[in-house]
Protein backbone atom coordinates (compact mmCIF):
# COMPACT_ATOMS: atom_id res chain seq x y z
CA UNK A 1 105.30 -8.49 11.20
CA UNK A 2 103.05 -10.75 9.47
CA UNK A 3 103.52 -9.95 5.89
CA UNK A 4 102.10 -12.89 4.02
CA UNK A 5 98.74 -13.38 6.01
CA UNK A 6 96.98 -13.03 2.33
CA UNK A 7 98.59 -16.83 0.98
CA UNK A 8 97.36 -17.90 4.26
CA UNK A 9 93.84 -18.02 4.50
CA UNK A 10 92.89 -20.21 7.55
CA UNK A 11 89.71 -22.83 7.15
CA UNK A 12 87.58 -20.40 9.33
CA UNK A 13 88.14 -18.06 6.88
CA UNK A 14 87.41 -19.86 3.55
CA UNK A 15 84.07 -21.14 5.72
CA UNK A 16 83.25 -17.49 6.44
CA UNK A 17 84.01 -16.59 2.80
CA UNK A 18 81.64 -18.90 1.44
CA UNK A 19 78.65 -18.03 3.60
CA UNK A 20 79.14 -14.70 2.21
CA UNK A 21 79.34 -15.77 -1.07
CA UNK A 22 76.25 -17.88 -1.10
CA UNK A 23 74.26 -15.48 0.82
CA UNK A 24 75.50 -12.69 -1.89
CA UNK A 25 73.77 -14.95 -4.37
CA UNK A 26 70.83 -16.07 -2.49
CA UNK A 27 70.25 -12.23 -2.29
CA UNK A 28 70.37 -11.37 -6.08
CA UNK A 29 68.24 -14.13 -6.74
CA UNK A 30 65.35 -12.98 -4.59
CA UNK A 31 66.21 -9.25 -6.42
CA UNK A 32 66.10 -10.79 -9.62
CA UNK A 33 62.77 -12.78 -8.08
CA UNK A 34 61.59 -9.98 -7.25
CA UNK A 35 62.52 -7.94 -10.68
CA UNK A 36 60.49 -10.61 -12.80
CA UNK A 37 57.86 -10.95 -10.80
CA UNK A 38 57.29 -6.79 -10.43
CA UNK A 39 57.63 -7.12 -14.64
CA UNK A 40 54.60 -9.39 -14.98
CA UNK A 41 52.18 -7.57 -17.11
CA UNK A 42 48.82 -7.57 -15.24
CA UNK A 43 46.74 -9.04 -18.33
CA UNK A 44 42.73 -8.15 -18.46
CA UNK A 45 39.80 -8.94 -20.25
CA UNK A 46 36.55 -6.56 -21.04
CA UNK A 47 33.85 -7.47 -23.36
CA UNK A 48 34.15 -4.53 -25.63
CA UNK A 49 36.95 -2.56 -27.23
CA UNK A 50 36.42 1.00 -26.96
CA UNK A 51 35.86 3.24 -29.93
CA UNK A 52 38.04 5.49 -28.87
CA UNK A 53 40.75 7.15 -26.64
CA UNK A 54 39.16 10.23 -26.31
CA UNK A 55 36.63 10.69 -23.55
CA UNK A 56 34.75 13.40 -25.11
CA UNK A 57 34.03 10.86 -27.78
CA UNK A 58 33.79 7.63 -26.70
CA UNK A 59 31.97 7.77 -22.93
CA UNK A 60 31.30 3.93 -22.50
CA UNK A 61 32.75 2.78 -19.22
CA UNK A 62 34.20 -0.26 -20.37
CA UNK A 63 36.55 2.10 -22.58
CA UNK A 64 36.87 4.39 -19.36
CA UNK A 65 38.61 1.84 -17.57
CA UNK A 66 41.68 2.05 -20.47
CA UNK A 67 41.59 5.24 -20.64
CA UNK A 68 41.71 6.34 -17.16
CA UNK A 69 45.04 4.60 -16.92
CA UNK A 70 46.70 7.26 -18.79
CA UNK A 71 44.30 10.59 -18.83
CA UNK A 72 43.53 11.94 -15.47
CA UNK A 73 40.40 14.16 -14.43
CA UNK A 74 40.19 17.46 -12.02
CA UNK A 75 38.17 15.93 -9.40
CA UNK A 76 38.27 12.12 -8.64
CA UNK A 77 34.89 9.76 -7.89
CA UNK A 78 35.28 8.06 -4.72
CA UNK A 79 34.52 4.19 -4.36
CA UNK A 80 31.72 5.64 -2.07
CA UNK A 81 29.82 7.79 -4.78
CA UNK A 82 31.53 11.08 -3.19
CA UNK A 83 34.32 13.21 -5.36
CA UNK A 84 36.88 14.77 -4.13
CA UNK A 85 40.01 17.35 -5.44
CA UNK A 86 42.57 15.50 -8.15
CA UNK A 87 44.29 17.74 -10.70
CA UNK A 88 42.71 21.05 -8.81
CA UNK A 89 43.43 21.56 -5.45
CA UNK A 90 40.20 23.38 -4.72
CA UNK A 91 37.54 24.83 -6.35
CA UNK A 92 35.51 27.94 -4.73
CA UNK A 93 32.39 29.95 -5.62
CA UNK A 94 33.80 33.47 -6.70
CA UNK A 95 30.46 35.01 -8.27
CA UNK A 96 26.95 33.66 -9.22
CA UNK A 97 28.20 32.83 -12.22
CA UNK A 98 32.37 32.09 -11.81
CA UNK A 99 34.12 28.91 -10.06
CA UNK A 100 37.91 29.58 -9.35
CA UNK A 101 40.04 26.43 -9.37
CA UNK A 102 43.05 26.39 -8.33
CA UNK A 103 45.63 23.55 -10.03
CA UNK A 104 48.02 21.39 -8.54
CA UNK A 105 52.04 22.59 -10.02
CA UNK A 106 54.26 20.30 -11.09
CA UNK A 107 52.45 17.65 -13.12
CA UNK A 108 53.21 17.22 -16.67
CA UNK A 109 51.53 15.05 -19.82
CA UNK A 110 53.67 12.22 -20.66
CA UNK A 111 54.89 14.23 -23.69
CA UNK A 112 56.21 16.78 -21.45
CA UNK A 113 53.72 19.34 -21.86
CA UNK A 114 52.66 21.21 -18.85
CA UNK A 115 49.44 20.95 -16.82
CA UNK A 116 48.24 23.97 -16.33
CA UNK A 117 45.26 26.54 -16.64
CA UNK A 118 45.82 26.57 -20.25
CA UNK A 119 45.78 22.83 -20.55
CA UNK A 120 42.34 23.08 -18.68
CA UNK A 121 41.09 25.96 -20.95
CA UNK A 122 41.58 23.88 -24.13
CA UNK A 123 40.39 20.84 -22.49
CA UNK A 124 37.13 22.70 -21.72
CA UNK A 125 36.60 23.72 -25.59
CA UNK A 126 37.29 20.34 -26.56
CA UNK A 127 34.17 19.26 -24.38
CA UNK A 128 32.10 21.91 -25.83
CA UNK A 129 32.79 20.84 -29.05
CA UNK A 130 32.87 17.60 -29.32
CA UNK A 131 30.36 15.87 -31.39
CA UNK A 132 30.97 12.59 -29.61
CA UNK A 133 28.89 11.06 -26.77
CA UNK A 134 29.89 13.84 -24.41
CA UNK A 135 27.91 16.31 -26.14
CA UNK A 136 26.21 18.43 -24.12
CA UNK A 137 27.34 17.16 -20.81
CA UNK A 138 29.37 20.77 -19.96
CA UNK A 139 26.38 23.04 -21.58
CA UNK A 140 26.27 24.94 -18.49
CA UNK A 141 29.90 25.73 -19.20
CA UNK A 142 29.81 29.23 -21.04
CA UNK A 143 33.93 29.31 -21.05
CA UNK A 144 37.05 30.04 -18.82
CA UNK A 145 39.00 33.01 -17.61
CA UNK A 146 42.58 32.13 -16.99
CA UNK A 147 43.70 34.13 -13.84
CA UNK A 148 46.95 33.12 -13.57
CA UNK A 149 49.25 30.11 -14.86
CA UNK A 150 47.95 27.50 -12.04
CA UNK A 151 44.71 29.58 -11.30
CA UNK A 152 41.44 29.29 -14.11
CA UNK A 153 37.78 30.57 -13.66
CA UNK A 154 34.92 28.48 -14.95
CA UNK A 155 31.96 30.89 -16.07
CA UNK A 156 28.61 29.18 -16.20
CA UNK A 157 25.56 30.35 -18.21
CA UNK A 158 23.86 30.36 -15.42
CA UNK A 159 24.45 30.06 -11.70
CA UNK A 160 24.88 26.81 -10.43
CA UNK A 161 25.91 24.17 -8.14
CA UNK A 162 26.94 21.01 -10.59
CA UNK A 163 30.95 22.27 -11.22
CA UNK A 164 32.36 20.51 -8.38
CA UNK A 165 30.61 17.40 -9.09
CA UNK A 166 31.11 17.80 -13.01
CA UNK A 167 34.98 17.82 -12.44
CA UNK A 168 35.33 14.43 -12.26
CA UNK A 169 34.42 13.94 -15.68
CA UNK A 170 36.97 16.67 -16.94
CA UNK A 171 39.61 15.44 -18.43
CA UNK A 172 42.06 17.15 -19.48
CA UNK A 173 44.31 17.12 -22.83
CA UNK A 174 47.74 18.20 -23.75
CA UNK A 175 46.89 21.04 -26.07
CA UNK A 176 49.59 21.60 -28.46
CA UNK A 177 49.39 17.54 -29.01
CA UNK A 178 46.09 17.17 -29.33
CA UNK A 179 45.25 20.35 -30.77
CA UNK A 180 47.61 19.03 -33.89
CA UNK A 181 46.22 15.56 -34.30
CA UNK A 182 43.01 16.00 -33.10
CA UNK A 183 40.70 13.40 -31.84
CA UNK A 184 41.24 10.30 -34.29
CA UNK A 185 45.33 11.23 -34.01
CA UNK A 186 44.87 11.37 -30.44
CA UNK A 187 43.06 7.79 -30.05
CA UNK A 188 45.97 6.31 -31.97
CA UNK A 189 48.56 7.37 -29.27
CA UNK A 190 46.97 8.63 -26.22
CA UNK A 191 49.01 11.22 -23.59
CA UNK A 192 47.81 12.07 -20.44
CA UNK A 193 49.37 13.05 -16.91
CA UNK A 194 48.47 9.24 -15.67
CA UNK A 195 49.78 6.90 -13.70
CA UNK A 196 50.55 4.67 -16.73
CA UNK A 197 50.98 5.59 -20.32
CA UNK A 198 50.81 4.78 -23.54
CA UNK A 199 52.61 1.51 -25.48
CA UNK A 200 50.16 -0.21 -28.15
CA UNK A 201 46.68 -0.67 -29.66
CA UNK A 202 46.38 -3.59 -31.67
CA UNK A 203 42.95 -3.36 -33.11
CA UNK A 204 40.96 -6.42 -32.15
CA UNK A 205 43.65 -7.89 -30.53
CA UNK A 206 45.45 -5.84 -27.30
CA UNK A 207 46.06 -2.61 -25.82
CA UNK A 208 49.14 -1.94 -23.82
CA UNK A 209 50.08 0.42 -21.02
CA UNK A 210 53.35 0.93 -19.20
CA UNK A 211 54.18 2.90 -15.96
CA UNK A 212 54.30 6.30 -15.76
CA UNK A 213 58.04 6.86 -14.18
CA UNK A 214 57.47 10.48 -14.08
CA UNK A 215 54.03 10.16 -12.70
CA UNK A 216 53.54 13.15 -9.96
CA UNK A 217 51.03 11.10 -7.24
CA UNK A 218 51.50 7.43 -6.11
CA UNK A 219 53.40 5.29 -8.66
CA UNK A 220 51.40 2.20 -9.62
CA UNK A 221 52.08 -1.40 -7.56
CA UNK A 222 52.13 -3.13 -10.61
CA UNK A 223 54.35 -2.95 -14.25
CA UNK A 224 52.33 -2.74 -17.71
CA UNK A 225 48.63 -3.64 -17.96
CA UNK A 226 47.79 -5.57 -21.08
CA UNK A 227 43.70 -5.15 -21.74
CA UNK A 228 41.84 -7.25 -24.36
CA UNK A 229 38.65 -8.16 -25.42
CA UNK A 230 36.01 -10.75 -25.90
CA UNK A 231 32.27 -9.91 -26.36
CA UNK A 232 31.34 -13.45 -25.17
CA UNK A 233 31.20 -14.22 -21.36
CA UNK A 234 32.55 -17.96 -21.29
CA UNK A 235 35.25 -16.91 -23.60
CA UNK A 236 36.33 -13.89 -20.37
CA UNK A 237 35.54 -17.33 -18.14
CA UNK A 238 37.46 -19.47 -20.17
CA UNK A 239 40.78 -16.72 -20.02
CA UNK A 240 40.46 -16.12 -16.59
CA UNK A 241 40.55 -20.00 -16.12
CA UNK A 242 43.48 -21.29 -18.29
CA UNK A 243 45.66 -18.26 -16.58
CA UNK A 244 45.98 -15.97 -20.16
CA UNK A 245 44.17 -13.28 -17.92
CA UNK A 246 43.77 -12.52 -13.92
CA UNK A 247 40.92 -9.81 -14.06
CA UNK A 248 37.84 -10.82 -16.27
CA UNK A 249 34.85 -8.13 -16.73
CA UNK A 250 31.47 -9.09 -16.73
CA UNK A 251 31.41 -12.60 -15.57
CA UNK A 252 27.81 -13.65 -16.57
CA UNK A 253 25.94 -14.63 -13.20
CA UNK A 254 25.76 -18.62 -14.66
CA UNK A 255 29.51 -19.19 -14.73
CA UNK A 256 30.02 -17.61 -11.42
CA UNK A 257 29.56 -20.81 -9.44
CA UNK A 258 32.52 -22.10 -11.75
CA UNK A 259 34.67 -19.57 -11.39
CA UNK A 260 34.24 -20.06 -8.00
CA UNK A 261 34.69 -23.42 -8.22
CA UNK A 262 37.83 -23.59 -10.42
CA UNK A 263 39.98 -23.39 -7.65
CA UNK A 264 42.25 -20.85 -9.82
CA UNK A 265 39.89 -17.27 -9.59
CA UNK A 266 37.17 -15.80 -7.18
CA UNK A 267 34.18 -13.71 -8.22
CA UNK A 268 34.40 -9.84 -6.58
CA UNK A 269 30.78 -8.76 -7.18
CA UNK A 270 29.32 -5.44 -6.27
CA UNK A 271 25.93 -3.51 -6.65
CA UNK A 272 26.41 -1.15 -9.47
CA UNK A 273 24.99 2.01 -9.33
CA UNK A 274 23.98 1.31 -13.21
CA UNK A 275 20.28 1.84 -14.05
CA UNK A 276 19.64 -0.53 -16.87
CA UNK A 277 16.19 0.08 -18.77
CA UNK A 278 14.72 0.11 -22.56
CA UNK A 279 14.95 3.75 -24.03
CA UNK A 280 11.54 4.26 -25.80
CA UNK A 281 11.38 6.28 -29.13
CA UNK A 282 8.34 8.92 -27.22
CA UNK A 283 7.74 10.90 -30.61
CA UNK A 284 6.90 8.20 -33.16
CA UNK A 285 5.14 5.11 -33.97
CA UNK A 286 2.49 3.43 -31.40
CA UNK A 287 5.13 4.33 -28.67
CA UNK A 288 4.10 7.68 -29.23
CA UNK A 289 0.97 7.09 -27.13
CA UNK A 290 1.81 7.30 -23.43
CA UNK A 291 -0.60 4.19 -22.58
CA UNK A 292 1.49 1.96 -24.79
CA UNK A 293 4.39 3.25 -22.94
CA UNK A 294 2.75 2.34 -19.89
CA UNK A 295 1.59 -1.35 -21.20
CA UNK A 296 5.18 -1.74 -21.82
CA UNK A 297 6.23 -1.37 -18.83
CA UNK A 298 3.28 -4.28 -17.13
CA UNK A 299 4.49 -6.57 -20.15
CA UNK A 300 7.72 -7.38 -19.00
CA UNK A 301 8.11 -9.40 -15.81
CA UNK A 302 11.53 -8.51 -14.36
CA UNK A 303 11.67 -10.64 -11.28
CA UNK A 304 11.61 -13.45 -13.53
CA UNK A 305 14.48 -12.11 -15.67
CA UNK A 306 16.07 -11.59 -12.88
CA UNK A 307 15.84 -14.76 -10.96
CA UNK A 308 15.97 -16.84 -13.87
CA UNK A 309 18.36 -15.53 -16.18
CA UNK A 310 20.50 -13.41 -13.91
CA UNK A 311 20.51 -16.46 -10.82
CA UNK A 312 19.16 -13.63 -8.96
CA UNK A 313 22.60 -11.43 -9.15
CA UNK A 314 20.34 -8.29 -9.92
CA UNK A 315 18.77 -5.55 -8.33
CA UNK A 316 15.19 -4.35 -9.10
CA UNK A 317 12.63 -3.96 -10.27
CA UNK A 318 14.03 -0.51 -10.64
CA UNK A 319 12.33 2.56 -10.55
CA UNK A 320 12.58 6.33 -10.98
CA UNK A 321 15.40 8.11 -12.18
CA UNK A 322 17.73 9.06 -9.24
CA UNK A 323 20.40 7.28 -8.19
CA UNK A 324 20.21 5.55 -4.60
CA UNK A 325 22.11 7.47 -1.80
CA UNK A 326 22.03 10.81 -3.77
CA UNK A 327 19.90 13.75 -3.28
CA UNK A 328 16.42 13.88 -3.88
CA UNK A 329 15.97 9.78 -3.96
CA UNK A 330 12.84 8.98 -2.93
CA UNK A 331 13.27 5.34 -2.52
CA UNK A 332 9.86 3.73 -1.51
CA UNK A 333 7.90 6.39 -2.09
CA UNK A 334 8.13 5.69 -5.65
CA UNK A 335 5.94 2.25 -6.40
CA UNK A 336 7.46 -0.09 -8.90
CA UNK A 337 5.57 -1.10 -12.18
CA UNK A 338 4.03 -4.57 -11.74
CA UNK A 339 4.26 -7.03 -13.84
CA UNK A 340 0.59 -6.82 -14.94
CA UNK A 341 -0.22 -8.37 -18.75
CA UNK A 342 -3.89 -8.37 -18.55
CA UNK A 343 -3.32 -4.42 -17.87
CA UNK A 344 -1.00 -4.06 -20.74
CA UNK A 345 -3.12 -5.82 -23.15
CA UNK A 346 -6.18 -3.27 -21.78
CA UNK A 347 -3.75 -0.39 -22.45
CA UNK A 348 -2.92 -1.16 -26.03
CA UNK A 349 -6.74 -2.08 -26.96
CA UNK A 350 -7.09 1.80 -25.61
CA UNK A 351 -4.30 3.25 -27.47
CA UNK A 352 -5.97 1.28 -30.61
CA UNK A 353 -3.51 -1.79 -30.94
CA UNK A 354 -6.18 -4.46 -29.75
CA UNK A 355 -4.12 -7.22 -31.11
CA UNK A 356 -1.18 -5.16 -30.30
CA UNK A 357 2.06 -4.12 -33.30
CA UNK A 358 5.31 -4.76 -34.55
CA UNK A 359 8.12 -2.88 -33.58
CA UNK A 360 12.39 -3.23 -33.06
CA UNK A 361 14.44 -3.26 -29.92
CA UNK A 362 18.10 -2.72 -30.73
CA UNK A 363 20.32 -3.55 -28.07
CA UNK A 364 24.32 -4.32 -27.80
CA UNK A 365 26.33 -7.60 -27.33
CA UNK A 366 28.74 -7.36 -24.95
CA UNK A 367 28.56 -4.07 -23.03
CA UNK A 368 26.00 -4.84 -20.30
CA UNK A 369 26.09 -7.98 -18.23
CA UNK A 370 23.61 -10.45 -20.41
CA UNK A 371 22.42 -7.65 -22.95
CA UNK A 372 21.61 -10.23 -25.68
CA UNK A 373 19.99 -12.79 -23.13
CA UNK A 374 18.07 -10.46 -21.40
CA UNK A 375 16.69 -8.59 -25.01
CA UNK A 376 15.42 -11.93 -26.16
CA UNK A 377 13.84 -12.58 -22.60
CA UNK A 378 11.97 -9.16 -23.09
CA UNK A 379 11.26 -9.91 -26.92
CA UNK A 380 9.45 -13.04 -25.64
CA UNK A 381 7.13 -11.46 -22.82
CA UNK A 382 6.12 -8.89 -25.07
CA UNK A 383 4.89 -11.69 -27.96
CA UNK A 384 2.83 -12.47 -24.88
CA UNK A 385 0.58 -9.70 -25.23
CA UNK A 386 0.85 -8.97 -29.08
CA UNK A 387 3.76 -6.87 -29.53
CA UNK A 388 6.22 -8.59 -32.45
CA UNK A 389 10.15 -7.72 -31.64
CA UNK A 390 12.15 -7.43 -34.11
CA UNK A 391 16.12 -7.75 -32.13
CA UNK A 392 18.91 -6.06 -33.47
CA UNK A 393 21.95 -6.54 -31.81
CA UNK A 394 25.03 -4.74 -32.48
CA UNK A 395 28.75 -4.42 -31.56
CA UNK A 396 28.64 -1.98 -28.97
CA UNK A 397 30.80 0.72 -30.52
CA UNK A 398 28.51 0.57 -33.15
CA UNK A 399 25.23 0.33 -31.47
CA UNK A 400 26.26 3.30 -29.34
CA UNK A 401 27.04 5.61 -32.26
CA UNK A 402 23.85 4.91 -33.98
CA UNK A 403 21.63 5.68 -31.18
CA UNK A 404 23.48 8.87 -30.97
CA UNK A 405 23.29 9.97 -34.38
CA UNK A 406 20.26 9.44 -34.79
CA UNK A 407 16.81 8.46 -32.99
CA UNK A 408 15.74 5.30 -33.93
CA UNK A 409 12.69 3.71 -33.70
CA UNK A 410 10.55 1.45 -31.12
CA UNK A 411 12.73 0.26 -28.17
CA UNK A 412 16.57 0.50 -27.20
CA UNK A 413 18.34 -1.50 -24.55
CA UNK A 414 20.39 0.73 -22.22
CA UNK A 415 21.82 1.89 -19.13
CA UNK A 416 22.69 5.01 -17.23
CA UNK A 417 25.50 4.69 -14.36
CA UNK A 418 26.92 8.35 -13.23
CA UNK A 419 29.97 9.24 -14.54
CA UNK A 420 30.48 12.26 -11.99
CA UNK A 421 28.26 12.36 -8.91
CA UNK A 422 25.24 14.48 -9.28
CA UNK A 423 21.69 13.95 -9.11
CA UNK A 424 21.15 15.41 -12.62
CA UNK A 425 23.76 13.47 -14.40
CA UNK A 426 21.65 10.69 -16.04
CA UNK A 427 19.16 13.46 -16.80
CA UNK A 428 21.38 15.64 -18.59
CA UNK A 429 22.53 12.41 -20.98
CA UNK A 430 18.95 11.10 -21.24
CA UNK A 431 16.28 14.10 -20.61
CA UNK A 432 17.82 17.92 -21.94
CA UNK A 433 17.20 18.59 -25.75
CA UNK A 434 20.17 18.24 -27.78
CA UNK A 435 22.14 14.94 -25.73
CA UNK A 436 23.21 12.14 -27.42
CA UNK A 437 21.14 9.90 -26.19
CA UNK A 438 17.67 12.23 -25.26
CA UNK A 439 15.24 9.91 -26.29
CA UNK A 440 13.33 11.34 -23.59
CA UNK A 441 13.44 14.95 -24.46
CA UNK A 442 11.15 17.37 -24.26
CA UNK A 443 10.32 21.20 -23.35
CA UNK A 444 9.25 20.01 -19.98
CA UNK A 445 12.73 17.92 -19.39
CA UNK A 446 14.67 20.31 -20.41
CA UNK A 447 12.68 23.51 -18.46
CA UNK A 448 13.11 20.37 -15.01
CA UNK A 449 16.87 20.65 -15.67
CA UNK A 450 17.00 24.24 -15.76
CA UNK A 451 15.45 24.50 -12.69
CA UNK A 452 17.23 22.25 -11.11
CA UNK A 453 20.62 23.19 -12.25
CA UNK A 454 20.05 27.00 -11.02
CA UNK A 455 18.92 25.92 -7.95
CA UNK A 456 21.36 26.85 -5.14
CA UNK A 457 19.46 26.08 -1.90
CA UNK A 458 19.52 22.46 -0.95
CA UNK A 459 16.12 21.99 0.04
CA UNK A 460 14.82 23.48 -2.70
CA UNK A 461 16.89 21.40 -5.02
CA UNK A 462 16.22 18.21 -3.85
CA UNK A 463 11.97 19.16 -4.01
CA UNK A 464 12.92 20.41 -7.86
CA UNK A 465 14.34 16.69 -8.70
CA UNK A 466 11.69 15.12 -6.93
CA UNK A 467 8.77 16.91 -8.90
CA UNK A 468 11.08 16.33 -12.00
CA UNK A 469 11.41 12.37 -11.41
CA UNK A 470 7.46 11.82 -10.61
CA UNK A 471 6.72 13.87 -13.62
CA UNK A 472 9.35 11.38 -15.73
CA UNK A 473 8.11 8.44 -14.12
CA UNK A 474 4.59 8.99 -13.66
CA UNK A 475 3.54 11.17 -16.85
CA UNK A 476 6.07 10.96 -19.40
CA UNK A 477 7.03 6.99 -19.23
CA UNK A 478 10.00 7.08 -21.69
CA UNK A 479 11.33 3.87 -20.41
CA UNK A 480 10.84 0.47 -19.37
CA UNK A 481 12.34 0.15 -16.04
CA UNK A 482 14.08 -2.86 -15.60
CA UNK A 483 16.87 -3.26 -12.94
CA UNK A 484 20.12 -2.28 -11.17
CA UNK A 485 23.26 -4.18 -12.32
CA UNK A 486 25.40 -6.39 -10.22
CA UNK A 487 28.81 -5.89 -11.95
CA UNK A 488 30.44 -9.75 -11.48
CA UNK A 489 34.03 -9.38 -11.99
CA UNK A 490 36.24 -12.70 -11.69
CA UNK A 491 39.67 -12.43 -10.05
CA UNK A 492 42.54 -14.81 -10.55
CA UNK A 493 43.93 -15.95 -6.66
CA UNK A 494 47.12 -14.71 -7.97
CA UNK A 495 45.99 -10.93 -7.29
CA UNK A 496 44.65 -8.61 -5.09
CA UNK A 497 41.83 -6.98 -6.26
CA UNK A 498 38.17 -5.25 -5.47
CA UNK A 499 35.30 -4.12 -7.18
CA UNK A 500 33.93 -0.76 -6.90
CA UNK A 501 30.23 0.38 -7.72
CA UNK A 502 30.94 3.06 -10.46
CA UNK A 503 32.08 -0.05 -12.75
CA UNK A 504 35.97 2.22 -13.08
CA UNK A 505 38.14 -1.03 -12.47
CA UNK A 506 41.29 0.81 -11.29
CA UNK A 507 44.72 -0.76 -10.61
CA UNK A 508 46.61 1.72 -8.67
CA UNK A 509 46.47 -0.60 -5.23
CA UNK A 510 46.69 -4.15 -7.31
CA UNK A 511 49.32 -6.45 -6.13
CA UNK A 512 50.62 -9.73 -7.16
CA UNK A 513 50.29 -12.36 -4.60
């Protein structure tokens, strides 16, 4: 017997013994490789900070994009404008006036509370009270019926086809957490059934998100998200080129060329469903006359806005009030204001402003790609044919509370791109009585939406929003139509990354190269 082969140890043996070793190490150094490079915070820049946490009171979709990191919805947009089933499993028509939706089990808010049709029945209320920007966005909603714990009824006022469609802006909250801190204790620390959740909000400096490691779908590709903010566009350019961020929003269209250029980023750029136009104030002042209405819109000459200012990464001159690709557009059937200001100087000598009138057009910085720029381009046409602008430009959370609270004067700078995928949705935030932001408002509007919203029969629907459009367009002129938004989004070559239309950056499929 061989009892001492262990003092022993041949050369082919130590040789062997030492491959193993170093591969043993060369292994946990790719895991621990691997480890750091899965903890890199993914670090972003958007131009504005949000107001707040809560989407019932702060709709802006630049805040969205935070948000819907950690608070989920019952139906999900689609990259291609469709929706489809999230938190429900299905919805179904029960009665005229009743939608059954049936919720997925098993998901939970990150404080442990359970999703279910109670969670949804809160979440409902806290829509229909909200005195935020949401306002009136679920007014067809007269209330729930809970059926069982994963079953809930929606009950409409009236019958209707919008609750699928309207589900993908339904979020929904943890009740017993935020029915104790309400909305402002809810902003503070956010809980949701997301994919990531809650770490930090540093006013004016960060916000920080981790991973969800009891998140019930997909678990995200990446580790924490770190989102900041800078209203000015070479300051996102300037981030996204020294490395301090890898995903910059709103890349204005004069930098792209350096971005791309900078051998360090790319530029993902997409047509935005965004409708970007001036809100007119239709019940007071000279733009209470629809000819001056109408003169506005011949003052201002978007093509050269557009291929001047915007290096032609813009979309118009747009027109109407229905999105492209949903039901009832019209597309060329509608003809496009022209840029006319002999015309508009003959309609405001026939409205009785011969040598035209002073007026203000507020407008953010920071929100919509060139806001500022492009309000001081419009400020200057419009001196061409007598109209004085005063600009007042605002932060955007503040600029989008006051022109919710209250209906100011002369012109705002603004922009409708759907939040949930219906026809009527930039009708029921701009056009029905009552809206945040129904500076367009009247008895006709709001008798369109009725219509349309009872309408069940598809044909007949899409005829209601086309009589409702030309009768916005043609006869009621409560905007200047400008154009539809490319969103310009710069990506750092060290991720993988694309744009989608609805301007939700999401970063579920992101990956570090």
């Amino acid at each position: 017997m061989h009892r001492h082969l262990g003092p022993h140890i041949s050369a082919w043996d130590r040789w062997n013994r030492s491959v193993v070793l170093v591969g043993v190490v060369a292994a946990l150094l790719l895991v621990s490789a691997t480890l750091v490079g899965a903890a890199e915070p993914l670090r972003v820049v958007l131009g504005a900070e949000p107001a707040s946490m809560d989407p019932s009171v702060d709709t802006v979709k630049s805040s969205l994009v935070i948000t819907n990191t950690m608070l989920e919805t019952l139906a999900m947009n689609t990259p291609t404008q469709t929706f489809r089933p999230w938190l429900v499993e299905s919805w179904e028509s029960v009665a005229p006036t009743k939608w059954r939706l049936k919720l997925k089990r098993g998901v939970k808010f990150h404080n442990g509370e359970p999703f279910n049709a109670d969670a949804v029945a809160y979440s409902v209320k806290v829509f229909q009270s909200t005195k935020g920007l949401a306002r009136g966005w679920f007014g067809f909603v007269a209330g729930t019926e809970k059926v069982d714990d994963y079953t809930i009824d929606l009950v409409t006022t009236n019958p209707t086809g919008i609750v699928p469609s309207s589900l993908a802006f339904l979020y929904v909250f943890p009740p017993k957490y935020h029915g104790q801190l309400g909305s402002e204790g809810f902003t503070r620390k956010p809980v949701g059934t997301g994919p990531w959740r809650f770490v930090s909000w540093t006013p004016g400096v960060q916000f920080k998100v981790e991973p969800n490691p009891d998140y019930w779908g997909k678990k995200p590709t990446i580790g924490e998200i770190h989102f900041r903010w800078a209203p000015e566009g070479s300051s996102r350019v300037a981030l996204l080129e020294t490395g301090e961020v890898q995903l910059a929003q709103n890349v204005p269209p004069i930098l792209a060329e350096r971005v791309e250029r900078s051998g360090v980023a790319r530029i993902e750029a997409v047509k935005s469903i965004r409708k970007v136009f001036l809100q007119i104030n239709i019940d007071e002042g000279p733009t209470k006359d629809v000819r001056v209405r109408k003169a506005l819109n011949h003052a201002v000459d978007v093509e050269s806005i557009i291929r001047t200012l915007f290096r032609g990464r813009a979309h118009g001159r747009d027109k109407g009030i229905i999105l492209e690709g949903f039901e009832g557009y019209q597309g060329d059937k509608l003809q496009a204001y022209k840029y006319d200001p002999d015309l508009a100087k003959k309609l405001l000598a026939e409205a009785g402003h011969p040598n035209g009138f002073e007026t203000t057009l507020w407008h953010p910085i920071g929100r919509y790609m060139l806001d500022k720029e492009a309000s001081q381009a419009i400020a200057g046409q419009l001196a061409k044919v007598g109209i004085k602008v005063n600009l007042q430009g605002m932060e955007p959370g503040s600029f989008f509370s006051r022109m919710s609270k209250e209906k100011v004067g002369g012109l705002n700078f603004f922009a409708c791109g759907a939040l949930y995928m219906n026809p009527l949705f930039c009708s029921l935030v701009h056009f029905k009585p009552g809206a945040a932001f129904a500076y367009g408002a009247n008895e006709q509007t709001a008798a369109f939406i009725k219509t349309a919203t009872e309408t069940l029969d598809d044909a007949k629907r899409a005829k209601v929003y086309q009589e409702f459009e030309n009768y916005v367009y043609s006869d009621l002129v409560p905007w200047v139509w400008l154009w539809h938004q490319q969103d310009i989004y710069g990506a750092s070559n060290k991720v993988n990354w694309k744009a989608r239309s609805d301007e939700l950056m999401t970063f579920e499929e992101v990956t570090f190269r």
